[in-house]
C-alpha atoms as a PDB file:
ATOM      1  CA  UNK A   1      74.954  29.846   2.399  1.00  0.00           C
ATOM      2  CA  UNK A   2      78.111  29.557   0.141  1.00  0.00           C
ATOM      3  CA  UNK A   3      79.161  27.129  -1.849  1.00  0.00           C
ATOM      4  CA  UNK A   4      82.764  26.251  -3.597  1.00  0.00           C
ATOM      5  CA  UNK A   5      82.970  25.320  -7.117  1.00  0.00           C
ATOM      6  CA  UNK A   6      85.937  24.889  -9.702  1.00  0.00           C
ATOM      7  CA  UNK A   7      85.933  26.362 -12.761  1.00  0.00           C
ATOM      8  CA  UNK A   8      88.077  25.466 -16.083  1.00  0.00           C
ATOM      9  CA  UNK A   9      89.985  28.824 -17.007  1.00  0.00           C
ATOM     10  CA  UNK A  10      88.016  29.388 -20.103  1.00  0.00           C
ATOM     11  CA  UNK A  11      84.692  29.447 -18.150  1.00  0.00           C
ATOM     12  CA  UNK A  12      86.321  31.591 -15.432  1.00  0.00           C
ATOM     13  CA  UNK A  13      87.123  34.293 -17.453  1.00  0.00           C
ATOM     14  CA  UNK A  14      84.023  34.447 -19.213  1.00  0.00           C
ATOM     15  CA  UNK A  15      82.338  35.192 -15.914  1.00  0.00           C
ATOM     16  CA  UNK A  16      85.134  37.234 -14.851  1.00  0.00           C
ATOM     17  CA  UNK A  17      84.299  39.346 -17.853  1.00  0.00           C
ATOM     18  CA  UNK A  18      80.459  39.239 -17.517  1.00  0.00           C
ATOM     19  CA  UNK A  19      79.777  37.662 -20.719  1.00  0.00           C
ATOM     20  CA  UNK A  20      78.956  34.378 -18.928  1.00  0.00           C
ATOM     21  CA  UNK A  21      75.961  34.597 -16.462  1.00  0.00           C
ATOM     22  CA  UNK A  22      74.768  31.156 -16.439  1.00  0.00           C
ATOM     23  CA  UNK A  23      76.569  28.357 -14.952  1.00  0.00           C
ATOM     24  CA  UNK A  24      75.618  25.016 -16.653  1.00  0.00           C
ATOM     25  CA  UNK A  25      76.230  21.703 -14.008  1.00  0.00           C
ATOM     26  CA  UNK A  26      74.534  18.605 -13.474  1.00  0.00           C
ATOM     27  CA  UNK A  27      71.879  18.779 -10.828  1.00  0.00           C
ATOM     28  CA  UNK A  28      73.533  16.519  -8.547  1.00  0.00           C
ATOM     29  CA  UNK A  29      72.955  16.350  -4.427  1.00  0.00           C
ATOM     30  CA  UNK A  30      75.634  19.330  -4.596  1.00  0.00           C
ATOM     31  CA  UNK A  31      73.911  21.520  -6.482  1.00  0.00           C
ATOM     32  CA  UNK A  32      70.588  20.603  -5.344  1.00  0.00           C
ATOM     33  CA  UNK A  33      71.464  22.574  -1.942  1.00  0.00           C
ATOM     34  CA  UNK A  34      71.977  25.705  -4.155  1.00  0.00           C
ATOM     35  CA  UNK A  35      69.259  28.549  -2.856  1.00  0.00           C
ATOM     36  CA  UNK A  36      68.534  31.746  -4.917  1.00  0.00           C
ATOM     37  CA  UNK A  37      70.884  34.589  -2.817  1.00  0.00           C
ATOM     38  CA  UNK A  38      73.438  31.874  -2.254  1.00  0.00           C
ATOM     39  CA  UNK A  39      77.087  32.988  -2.753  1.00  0.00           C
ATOM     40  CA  UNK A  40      79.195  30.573  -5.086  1.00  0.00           C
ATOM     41  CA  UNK A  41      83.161  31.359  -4.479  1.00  0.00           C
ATOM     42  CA  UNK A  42      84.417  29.687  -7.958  1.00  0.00           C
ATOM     43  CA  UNK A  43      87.972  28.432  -8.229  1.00  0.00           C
ATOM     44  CA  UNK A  44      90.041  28.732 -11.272  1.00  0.00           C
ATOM     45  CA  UNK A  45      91.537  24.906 -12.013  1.00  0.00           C
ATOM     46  CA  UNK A  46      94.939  26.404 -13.420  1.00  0.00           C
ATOM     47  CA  UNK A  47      95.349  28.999 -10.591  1.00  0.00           C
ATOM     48  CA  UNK A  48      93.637  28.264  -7.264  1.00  0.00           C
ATOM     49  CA  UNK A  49      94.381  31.350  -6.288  1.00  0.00           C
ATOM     50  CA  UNK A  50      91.914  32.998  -8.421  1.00  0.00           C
ATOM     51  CA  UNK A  51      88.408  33.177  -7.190  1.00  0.00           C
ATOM     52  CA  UNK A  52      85.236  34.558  -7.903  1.00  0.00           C
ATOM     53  CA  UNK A  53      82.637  35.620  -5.449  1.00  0.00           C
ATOM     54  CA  UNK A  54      78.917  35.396  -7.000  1.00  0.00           C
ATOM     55  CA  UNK A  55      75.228  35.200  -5.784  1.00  0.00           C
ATOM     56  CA  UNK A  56      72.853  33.556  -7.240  1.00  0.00           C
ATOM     57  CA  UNK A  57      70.051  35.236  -9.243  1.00  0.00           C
ATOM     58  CA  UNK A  58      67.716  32.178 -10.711  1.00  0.00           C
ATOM     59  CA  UNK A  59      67.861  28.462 -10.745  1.00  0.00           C
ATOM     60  CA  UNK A  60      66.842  26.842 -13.766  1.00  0.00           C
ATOM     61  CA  UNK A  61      66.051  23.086 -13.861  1.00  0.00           C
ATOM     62  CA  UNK A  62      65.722  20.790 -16.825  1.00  0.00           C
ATOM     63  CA  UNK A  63      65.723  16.768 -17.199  1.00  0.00           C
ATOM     64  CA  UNK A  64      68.566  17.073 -19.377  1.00  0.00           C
ATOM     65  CA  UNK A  65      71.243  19.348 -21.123  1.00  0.00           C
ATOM     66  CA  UNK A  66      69.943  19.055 -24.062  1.00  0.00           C
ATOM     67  CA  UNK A  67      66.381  20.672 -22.853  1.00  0.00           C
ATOM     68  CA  UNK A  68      68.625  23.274 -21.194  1.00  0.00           C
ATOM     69  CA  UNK A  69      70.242  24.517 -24.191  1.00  0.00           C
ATOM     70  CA  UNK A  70      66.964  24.121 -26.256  1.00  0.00           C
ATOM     71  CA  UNK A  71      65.387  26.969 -23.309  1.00  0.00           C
ATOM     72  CA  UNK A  72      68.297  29.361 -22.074  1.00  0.00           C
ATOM     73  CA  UNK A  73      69.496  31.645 -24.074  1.00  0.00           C
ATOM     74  CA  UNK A  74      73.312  30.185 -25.008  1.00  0.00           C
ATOM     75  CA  UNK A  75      75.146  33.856 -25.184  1.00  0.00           C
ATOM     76  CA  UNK A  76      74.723  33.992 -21.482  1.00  0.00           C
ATOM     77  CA  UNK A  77      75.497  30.087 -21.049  1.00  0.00           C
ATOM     78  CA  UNK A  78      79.499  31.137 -22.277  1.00  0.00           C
ATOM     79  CA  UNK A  79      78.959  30.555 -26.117  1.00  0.00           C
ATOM     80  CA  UNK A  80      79.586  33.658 -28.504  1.00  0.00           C
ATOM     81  CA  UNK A  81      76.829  34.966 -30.994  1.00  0.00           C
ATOM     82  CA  UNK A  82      76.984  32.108 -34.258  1.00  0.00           C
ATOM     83  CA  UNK A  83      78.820  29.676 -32.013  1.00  0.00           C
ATOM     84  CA  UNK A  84      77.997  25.857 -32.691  1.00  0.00           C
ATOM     85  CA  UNK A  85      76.314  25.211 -28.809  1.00  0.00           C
ATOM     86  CA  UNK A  86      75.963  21.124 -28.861  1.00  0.00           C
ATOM     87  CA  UNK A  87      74.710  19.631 -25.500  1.00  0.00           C
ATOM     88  CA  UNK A  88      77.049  16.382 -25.932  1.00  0.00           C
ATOM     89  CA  UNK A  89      79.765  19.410 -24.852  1.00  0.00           C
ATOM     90  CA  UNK A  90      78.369  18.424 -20.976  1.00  0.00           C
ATOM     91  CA  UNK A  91      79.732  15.072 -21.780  1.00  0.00           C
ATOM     92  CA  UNK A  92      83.596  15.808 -21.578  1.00  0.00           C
ATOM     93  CA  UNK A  93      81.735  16.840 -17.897  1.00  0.00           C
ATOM     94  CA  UNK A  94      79.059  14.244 -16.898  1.00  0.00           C
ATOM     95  CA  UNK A  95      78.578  11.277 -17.901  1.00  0.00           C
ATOM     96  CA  UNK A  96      75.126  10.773 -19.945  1.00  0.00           C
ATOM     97  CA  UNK A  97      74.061   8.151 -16.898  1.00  0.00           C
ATOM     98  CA  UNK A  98      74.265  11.188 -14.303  1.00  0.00           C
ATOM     99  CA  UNK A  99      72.882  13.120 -16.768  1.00  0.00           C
ATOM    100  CA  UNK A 100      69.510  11.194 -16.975  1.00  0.00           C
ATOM    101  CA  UNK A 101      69.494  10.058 -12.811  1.00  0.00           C
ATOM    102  CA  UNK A 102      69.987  14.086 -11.944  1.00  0.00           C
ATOM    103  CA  UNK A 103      68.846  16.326 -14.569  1.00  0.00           C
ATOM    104  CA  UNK A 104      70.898  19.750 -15.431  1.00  0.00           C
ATOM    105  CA  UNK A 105      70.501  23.248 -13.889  1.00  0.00           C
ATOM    106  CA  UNK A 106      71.167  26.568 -15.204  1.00  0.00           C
ATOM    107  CA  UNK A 107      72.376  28.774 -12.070  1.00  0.00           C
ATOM    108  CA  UNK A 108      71.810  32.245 -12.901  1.00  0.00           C
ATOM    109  CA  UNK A 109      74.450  34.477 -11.291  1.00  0.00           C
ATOM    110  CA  UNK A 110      75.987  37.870 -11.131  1.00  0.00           C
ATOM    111  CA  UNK A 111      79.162  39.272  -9.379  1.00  0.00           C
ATOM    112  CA  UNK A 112      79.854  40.735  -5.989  1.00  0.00           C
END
């Protein structure tokens, strides 16, 4: 199955380069379809016409961001090595309510 996501341009090109293999997102009835071997096309929010074709290695589920960040390693979640990585970031996202109703999910991914 494939799946369509946007991506800030910041984000994009951090999977674009490789250094970000771990997609964070709320675990909402969206996501919850995701499958490992799933494609995700992502979509650059500045230029649509960038896109990124990706399949899905791993899923990893947590009740909250903040658990998330506490068990995945953050250099592959988009932060650099010594980077402050603060869960309240996924709040300029999600609002803490959809937070605690959904959970948050890693999605492991690589390039194709």
């Amino acid at each position: 199955m494939t799946h369509y996501m946007n991506l800030v341009p910041s984000a994009y090109a951090k999977i674009e380069a490789g250094t970000k293999t771990i997609e964070l997102r709320l675990n909402d009835e969206k996501r919850q379809k995701i499958s490992v071997g799933d494609e995700i096309v992502f979509t650059n929010t500045e230029f649509e016409d960038k896109k990124l074709r990706t399949r899905v290695l791993a899923l990893h589920h947590f009740p909250s961001f903040a658990e998330l960040y506490k068990n995945l390693p953050l250099q592959k979640c988009g932060y650099a090595e010594g980077e402050a990585a603060d869960p309240d970031d996924m709040l300029s996202y999600y609002p803490r309510e959809r937070e605690l109703l959904y959970g948050a999910l890693g999605i492991e991914l690589k390039l194709i």
